[in-house]
N, C-alpha and C. Protein backbone atom coordinates (compact mmCIF):
# COMPACT_ATOMS: atom_id res chain seq x y z
N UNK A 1 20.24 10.77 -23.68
CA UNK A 1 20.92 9.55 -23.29
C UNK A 1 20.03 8.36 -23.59
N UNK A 2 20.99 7.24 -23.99
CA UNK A 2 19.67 6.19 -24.32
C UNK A 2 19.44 5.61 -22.94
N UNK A 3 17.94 5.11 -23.22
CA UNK A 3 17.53 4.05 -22.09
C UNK A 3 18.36 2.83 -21.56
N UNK A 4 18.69 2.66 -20.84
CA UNK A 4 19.87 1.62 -19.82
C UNK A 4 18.64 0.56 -20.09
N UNK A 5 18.61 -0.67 -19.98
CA UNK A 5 18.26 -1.96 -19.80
C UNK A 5 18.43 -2.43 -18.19
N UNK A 6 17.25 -1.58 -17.48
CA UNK A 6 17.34 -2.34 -16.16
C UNK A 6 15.63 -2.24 -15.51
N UNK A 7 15.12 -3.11 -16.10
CA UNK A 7 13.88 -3.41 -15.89
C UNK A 7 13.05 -2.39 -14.37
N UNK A 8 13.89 -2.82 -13.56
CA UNK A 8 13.66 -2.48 -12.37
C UNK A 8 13.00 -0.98 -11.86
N UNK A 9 14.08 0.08 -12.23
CA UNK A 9 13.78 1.00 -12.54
C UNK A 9 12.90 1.34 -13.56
N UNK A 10 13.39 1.36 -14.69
CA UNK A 10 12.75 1.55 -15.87
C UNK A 10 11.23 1.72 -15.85
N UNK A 11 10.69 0.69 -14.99
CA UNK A 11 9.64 0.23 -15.27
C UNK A 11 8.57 0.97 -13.60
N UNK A 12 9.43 1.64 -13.20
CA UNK A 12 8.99 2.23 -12.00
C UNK A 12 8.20 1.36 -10.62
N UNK A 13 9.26 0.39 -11.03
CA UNK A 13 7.90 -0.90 -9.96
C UNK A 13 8.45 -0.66 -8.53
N UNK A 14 8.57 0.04 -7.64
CA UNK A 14 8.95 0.11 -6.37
C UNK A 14 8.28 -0.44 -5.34
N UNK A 15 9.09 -1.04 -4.45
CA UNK A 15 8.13 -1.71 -2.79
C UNK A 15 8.41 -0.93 -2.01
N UNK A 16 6.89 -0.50 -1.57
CA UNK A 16 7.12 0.34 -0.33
C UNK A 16 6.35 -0.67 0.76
N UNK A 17 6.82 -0.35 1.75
CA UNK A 17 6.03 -1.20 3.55
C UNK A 17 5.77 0.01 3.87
N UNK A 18 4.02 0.31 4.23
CA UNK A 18 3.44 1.20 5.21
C UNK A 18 3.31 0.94 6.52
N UNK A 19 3.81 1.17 7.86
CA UNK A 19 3.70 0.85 9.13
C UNK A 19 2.74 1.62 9.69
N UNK A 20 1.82 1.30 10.35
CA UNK A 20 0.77 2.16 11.28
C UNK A 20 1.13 1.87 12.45
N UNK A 21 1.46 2.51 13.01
CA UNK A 21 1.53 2.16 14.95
C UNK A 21 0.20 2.33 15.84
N UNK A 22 0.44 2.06 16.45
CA UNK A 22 -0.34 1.37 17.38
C UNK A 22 -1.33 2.30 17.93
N UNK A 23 -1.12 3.56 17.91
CA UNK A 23 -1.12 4.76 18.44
C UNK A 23 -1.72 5.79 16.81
N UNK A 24 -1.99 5.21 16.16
CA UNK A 24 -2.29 5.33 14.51
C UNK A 24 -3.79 6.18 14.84
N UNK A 25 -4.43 7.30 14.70
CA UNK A 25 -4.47 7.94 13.53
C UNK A 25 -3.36 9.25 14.56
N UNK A 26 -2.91 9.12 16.06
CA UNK A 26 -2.44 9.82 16.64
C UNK A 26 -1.05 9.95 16.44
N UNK A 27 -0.46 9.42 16.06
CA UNK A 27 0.95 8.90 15.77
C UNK A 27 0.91 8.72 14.01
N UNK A 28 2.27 9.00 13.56
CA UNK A 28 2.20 8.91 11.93
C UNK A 28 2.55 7.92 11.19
N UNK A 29 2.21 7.41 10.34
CA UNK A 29 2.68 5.50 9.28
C UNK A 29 4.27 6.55 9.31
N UNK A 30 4.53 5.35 9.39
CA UNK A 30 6.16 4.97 8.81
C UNK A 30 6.16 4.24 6.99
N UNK A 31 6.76 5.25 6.34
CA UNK A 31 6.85 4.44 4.74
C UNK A 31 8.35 3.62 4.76
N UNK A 32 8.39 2.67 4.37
CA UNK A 32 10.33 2.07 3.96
C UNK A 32 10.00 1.50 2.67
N UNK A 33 10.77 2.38 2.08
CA UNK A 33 10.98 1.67 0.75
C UNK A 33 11.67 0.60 1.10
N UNK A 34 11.33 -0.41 0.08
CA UNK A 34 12.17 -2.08 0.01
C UNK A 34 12.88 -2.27 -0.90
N UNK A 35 12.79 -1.57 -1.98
CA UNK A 35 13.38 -1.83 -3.50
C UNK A 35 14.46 -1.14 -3.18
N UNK A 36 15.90 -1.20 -3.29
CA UNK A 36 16.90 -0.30 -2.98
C UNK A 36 17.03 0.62 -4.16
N UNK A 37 17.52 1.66 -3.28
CA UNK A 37 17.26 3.19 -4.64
C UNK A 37 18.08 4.38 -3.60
N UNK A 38 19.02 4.49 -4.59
CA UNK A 38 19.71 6.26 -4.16
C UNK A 38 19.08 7.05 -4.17
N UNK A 39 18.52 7.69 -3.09
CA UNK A 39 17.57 9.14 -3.43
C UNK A 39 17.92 9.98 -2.21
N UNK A 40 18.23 11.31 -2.16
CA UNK A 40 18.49 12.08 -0.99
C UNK A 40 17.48 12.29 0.24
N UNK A 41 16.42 11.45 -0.57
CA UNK A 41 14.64 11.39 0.72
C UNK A 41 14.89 9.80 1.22
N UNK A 42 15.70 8.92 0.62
CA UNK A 42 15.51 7.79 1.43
C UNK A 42 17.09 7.09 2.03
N UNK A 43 16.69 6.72 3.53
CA UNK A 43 18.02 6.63 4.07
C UNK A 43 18.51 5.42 3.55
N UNK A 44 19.90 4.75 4.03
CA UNK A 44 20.50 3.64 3.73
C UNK A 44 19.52 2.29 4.12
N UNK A 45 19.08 2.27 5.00
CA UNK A 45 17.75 1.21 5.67
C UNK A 45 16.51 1.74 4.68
N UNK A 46 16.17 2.54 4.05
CA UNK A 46 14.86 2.02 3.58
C UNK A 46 14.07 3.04 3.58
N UNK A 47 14.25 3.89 4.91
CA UNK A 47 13.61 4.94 5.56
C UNK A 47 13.04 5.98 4.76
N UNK A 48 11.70 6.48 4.80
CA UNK A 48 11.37 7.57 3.84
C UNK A 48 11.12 8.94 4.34
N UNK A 49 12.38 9.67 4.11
CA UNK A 49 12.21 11.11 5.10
C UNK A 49 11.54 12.05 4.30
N UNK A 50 10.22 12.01 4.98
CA UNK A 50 9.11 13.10 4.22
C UNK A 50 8.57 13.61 5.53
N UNK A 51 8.09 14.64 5.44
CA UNK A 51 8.04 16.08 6.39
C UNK A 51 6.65 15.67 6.86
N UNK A 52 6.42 15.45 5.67
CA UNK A 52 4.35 14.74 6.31
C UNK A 52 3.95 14.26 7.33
N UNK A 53 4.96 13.19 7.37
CA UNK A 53 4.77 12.25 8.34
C UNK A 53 6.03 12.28 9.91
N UNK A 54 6.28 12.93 9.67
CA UNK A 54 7.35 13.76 10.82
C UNK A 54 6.65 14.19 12.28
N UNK A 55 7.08 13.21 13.30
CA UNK A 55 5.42 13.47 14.13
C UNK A 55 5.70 14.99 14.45
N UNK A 56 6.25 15.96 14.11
CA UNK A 56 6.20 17.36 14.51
C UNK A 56 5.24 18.07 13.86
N UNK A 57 5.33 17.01 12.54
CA UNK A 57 4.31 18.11 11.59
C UNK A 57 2.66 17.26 11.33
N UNK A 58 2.94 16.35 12.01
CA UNK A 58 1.65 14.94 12.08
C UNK A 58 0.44 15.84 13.12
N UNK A 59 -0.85 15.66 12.29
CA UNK A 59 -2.12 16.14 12.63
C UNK A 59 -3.14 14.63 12.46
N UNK A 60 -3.87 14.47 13.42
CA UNK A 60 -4.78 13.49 13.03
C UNK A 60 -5.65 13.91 12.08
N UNK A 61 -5.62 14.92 12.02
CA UNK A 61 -6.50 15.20 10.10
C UNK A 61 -5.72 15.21 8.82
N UNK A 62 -4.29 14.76 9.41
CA UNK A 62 -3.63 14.73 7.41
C UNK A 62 -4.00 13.91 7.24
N UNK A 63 -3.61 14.06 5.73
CA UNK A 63 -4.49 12.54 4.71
C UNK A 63 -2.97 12.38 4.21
N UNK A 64 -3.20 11.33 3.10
CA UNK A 64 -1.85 11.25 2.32
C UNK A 64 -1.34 12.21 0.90
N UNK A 65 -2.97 12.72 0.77
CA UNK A 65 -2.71 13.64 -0.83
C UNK A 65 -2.64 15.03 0.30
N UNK A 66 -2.91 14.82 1.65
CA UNK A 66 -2.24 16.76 1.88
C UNK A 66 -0.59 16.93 1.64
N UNK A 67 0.30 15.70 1.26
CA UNK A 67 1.59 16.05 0.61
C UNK A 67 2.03 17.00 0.08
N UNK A 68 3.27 17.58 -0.39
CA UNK A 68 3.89 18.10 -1.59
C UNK A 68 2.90 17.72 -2.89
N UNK A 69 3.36 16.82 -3.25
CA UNK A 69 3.03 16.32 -4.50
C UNK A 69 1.48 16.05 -4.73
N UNK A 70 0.50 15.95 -3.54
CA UNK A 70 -0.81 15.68 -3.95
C UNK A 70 -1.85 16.74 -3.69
N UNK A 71 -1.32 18.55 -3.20
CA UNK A 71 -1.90 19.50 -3.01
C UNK A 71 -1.75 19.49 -1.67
């Protein structure tokens, strides 16, 4: 398929807002994407549903590369 003409995407430039609470390294960041984007991981608000940061699965020793994607 050819490349669509929409900079936006294309060009992979996404805004994310990291939230730390207050309660931070005990409690987990909140990610919201800002750039709007259909994806089955991010809700209608922004919200980034990743398991990482899920305070069920939140350890004050995760990092951000103990992810899926970073090992």
């Amino acid at each position: 398929l050819p490349r669509q003409k929409n900079p936006l995407y294309n060009a992979g430039a996404f805004r994310f807002e990291l939230t730390f609470p207050s309660g931070y390294p005990m409690a987990p960041p909140r990610a919201t994407l800002r750039t709007p984007i259909y994806h089955p991981g991010v809700d209608p608000q922004g919200g980034v549903c990743q398991p990482l940061t899920d305070p069920q699965h939140w350890s004050v020793t995760t990092r951000a590369i103990d992810g899926e994607c970073g090992g």
